[in-house]
Protein backbone atom coordinates (compact mmCIF):
# COMPACT_ATOMS: atom_id res chain seq x y z
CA UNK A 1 -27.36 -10.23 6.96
CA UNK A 2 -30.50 -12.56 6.47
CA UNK A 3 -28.49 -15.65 8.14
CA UNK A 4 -28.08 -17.72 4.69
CA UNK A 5 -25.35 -19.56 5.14
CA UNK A 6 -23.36 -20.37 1.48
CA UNK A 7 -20.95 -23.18 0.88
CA UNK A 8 -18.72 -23.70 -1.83
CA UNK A 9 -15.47 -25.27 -3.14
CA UNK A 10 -13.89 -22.28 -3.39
CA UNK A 11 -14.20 -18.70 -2.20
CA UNK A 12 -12.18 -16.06 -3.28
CA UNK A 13 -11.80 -12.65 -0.14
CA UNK A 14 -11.48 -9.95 -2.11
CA UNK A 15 -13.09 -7.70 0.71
CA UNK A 16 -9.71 -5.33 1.34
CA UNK A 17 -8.40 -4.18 3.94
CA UNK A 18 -11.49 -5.84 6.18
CA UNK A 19 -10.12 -9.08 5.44
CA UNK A 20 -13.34 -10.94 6.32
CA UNK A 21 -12.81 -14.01 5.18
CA UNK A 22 -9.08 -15.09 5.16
CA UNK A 23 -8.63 -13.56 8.69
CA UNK A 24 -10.66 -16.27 10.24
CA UNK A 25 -9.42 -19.65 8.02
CA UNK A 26 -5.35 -17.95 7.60
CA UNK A 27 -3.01 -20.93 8.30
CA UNK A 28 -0.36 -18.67 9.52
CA UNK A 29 -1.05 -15.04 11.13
CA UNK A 30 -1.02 -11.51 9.52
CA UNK A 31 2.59 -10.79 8.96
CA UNK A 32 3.98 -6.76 9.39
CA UNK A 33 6.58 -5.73 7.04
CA UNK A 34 7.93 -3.40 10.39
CA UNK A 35 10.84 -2.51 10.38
CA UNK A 36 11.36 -2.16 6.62
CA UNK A 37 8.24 -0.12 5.57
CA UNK A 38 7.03 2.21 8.67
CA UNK A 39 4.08 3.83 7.00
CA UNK A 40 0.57 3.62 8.55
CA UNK A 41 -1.34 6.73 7.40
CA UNK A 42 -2.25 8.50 4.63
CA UNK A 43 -4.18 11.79 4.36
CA UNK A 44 -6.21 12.54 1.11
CA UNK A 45 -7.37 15.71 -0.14
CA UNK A 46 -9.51 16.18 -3.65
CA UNK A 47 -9.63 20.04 -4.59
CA UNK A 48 -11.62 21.63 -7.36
CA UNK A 49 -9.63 23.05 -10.63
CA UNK A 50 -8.24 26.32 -10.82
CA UNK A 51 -7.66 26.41 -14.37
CA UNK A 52 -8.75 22.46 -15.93
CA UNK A 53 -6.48 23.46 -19.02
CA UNK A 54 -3.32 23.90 -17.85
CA UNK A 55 -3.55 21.46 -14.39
CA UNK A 56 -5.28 18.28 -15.74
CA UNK A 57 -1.87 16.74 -16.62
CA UNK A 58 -2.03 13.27 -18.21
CA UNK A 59 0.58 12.27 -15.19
CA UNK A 60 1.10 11.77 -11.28
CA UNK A 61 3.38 13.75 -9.61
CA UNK A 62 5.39 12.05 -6.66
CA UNK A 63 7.38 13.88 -3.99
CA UNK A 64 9.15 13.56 -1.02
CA UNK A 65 8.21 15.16 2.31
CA UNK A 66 9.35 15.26 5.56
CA UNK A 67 7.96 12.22 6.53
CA UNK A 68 6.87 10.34 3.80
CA UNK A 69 6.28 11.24 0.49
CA UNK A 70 3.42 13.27 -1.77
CA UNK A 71 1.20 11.89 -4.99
CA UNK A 72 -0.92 14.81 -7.17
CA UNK A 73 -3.26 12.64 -9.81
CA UNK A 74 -5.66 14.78 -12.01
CA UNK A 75 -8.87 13.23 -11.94
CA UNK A 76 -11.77 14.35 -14.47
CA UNK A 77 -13.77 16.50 -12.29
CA UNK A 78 -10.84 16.98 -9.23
CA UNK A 79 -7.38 16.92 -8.16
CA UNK A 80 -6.66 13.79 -6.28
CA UNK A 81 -3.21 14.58 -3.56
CA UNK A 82 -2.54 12.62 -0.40
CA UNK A 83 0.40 12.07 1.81
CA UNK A 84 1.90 8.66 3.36
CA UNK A 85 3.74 9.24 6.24
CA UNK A 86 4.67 7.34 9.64
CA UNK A 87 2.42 8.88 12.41
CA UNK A 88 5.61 8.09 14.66
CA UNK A 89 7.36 11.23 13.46
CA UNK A 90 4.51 13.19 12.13
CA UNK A 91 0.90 14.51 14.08
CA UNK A 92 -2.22 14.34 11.74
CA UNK A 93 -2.25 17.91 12.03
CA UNK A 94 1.36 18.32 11.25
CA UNK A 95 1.10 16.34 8.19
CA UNK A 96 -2.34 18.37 7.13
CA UNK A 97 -0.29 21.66 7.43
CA UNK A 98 2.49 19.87 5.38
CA UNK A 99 -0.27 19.04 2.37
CA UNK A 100 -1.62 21.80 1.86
CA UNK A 101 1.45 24.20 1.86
CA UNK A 102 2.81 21.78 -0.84
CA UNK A 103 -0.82 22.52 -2.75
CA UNK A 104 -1.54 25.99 -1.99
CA UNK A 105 -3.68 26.99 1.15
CA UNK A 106 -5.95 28.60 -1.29
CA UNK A 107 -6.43 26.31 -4.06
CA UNK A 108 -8.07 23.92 -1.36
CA UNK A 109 -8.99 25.97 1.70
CA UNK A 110 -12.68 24.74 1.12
CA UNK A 111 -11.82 20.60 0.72
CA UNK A 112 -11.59 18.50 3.61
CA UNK A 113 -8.81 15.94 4.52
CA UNK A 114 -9.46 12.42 5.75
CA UNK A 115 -7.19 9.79 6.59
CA UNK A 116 -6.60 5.99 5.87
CA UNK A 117 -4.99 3.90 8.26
CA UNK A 118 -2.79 1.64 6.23
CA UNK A 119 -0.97 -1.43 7.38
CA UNK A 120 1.75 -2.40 5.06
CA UNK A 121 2.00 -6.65 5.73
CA UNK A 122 0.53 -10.09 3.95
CA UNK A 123 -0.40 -13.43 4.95
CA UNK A 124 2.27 -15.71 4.32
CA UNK A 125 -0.74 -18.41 3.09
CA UNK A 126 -3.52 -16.01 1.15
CA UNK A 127 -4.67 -19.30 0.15
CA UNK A 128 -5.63 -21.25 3.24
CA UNK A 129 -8.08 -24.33 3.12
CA UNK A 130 -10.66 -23.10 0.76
CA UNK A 131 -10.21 -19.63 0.64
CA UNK A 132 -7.97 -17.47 -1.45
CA UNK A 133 -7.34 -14.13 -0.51
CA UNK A 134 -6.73 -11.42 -3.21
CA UNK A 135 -5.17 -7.85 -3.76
CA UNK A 136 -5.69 -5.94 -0.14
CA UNK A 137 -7.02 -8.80 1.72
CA UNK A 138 -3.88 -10.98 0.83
CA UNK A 139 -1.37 -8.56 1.79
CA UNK A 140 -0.65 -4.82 0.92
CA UNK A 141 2.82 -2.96 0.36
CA UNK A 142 2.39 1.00 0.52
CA UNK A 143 1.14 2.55 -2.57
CA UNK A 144 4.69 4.11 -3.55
CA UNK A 145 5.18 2.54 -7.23
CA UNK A 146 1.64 0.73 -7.53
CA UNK A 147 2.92 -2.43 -6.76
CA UNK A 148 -0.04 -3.63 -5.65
CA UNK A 149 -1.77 -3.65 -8.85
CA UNK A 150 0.84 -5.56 -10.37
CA UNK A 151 0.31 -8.17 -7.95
CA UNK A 152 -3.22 -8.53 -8.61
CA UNK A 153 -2.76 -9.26 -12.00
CA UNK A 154 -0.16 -11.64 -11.15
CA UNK A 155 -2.14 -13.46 -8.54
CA UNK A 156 -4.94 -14.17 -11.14
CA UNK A 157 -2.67 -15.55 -14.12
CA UNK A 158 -1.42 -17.46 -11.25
CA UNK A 159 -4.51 -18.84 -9.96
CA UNK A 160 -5.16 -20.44 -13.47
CA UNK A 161 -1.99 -22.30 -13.79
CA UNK A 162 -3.09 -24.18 -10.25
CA UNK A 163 -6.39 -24.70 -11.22
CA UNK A 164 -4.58 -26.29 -14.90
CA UNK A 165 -2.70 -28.58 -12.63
CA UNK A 166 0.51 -26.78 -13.26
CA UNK A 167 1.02 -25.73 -9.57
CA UNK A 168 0.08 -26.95 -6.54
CA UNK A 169 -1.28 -24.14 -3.60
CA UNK A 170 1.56 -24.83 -1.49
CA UNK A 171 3.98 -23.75 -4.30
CA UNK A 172 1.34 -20.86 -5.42
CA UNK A 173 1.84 -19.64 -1.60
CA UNK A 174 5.16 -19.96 -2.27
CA UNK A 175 5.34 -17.69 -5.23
CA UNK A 176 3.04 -15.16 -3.56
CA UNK A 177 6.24 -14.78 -0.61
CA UNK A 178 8.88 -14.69 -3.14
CA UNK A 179 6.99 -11.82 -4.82
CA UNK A 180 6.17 -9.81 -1.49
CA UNK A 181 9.76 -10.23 -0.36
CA UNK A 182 10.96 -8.84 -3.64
CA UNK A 183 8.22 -5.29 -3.75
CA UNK A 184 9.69 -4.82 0.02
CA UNK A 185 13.10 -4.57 -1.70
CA UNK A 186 12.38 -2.93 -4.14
CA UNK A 187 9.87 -0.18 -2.72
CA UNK A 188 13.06 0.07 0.40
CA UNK A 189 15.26 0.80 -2.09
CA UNK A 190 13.65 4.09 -2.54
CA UNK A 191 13.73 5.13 1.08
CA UNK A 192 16.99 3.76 2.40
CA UNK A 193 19.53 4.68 -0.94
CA UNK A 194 18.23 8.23 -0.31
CA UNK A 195 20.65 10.64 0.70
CA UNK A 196 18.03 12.84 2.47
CA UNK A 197 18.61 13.95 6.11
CA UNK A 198 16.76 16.86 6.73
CA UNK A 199 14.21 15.50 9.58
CA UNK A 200 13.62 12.56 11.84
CA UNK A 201 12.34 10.41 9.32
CA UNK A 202 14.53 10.45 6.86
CA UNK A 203 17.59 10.19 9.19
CA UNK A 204 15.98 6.86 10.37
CA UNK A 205 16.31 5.18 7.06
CA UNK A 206 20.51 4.78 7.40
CA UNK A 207 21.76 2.87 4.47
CA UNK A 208 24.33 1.15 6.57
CA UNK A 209 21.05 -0.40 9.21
CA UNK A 210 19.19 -2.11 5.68
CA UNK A 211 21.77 -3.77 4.03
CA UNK A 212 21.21 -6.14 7.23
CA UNK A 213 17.95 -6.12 7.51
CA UNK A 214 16.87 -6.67 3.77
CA UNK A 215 19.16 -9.94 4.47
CA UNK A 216 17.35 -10.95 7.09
CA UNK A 217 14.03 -10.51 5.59
């Protein structure tokens, strides 16, 4: 904001989803994970305690909907639910009615929704001339399983070994696809092996349709 300019050897985006960095150095363009992972929203709600005692569970709860699927974490001082879902079979207001029928009109009549546009995708090069990209700014696979985290963790281990001389970036970059491509497959898995037909979305994910393009990816 004050128009110092910085150089360095090295600078590491780990600025999210805004991306500011790698988006304007990235050797090779923003890649979308379409078709294999369709989800682009997801609504949040955080709700006051009815009885702390018996809800604060030391667990998340996951569940399918009709067009997506449902998380409930316990927080310390609220309950944390949201719903990822793909707006192309599902209105915002659809999937708000959805929400809070599977929580109880009552328990959260009085907390508001918002909504996160989410992009599920990666740059095939997070590290690009001098800058490394990092958790969301290198790529993000919907939350479903917390892969994401994993990756993070991953990425800085992995970081070291190039910086020991063990790898070079172009085999780091490397790594970083083989990993992506294998958290698509695994996180389709969950959608596409599902037996579940009872609306639009579901009947989209036909078993027969990934086999071919999990291949091809």
């Amino acid at each position: 904001d004050s128009g110092t300019k910085y150089t360095s050897d090295l600078f590491i985006d780990c600025t999210g989803f805004k991306r500011l960095l790698i988006d304007k150095v990235a050797e090779e363009k923003f890649s979308s994970f379409e078709p294999y992972l369709t989800h682009d929203k997801a609504m949040v709600i955080r709700y006051d305690y009815t009885d702390k005692e018996s809800e604060m569970k030391p667990r998340t709860k996951a569940k399918c909907l009709s067009s997506g699927w449902y998380w409930e974490i316990p927080l310390y001082d609220k309950i944390s639910v949201g719903y990822v879902y793909t707006s192309k079979f599902i209105s915002d207001e659809e999937a708000e009615d959805e929400i809070r029928n599977e929580i109880g009109y009552e328990k959260a009549k009085n907390a508001e929704a918002y909504i996160v546009d989410i992009e599920s995708g990666y740059y095939p090069k997070p590290w690009s001339k001098n800058v490394l990209a990092i958790g969301l700014s290198a790529g993000f696979i919907e939350p479903l399983e917390s892969t994401l985290l994993y990756s993070v963790i991953w990425a800085g281990r992995t970081v070291k070994s190039v910086m020991d001389g063990k790898l070079t970036i172009d085999q780091y970059n490397g790594k970083v696809n083989g990993g992506m491509a294998d958290f698509v497959d695994f996180i389709s898995i969950g959608y596409y092996m599902s037996h579940r037909n009872d609306s639009e979305f579901w009947r989209s994910r036909d078993g027969k349709t990934i086999s071919k393009k999990m291949t091809d990816w």
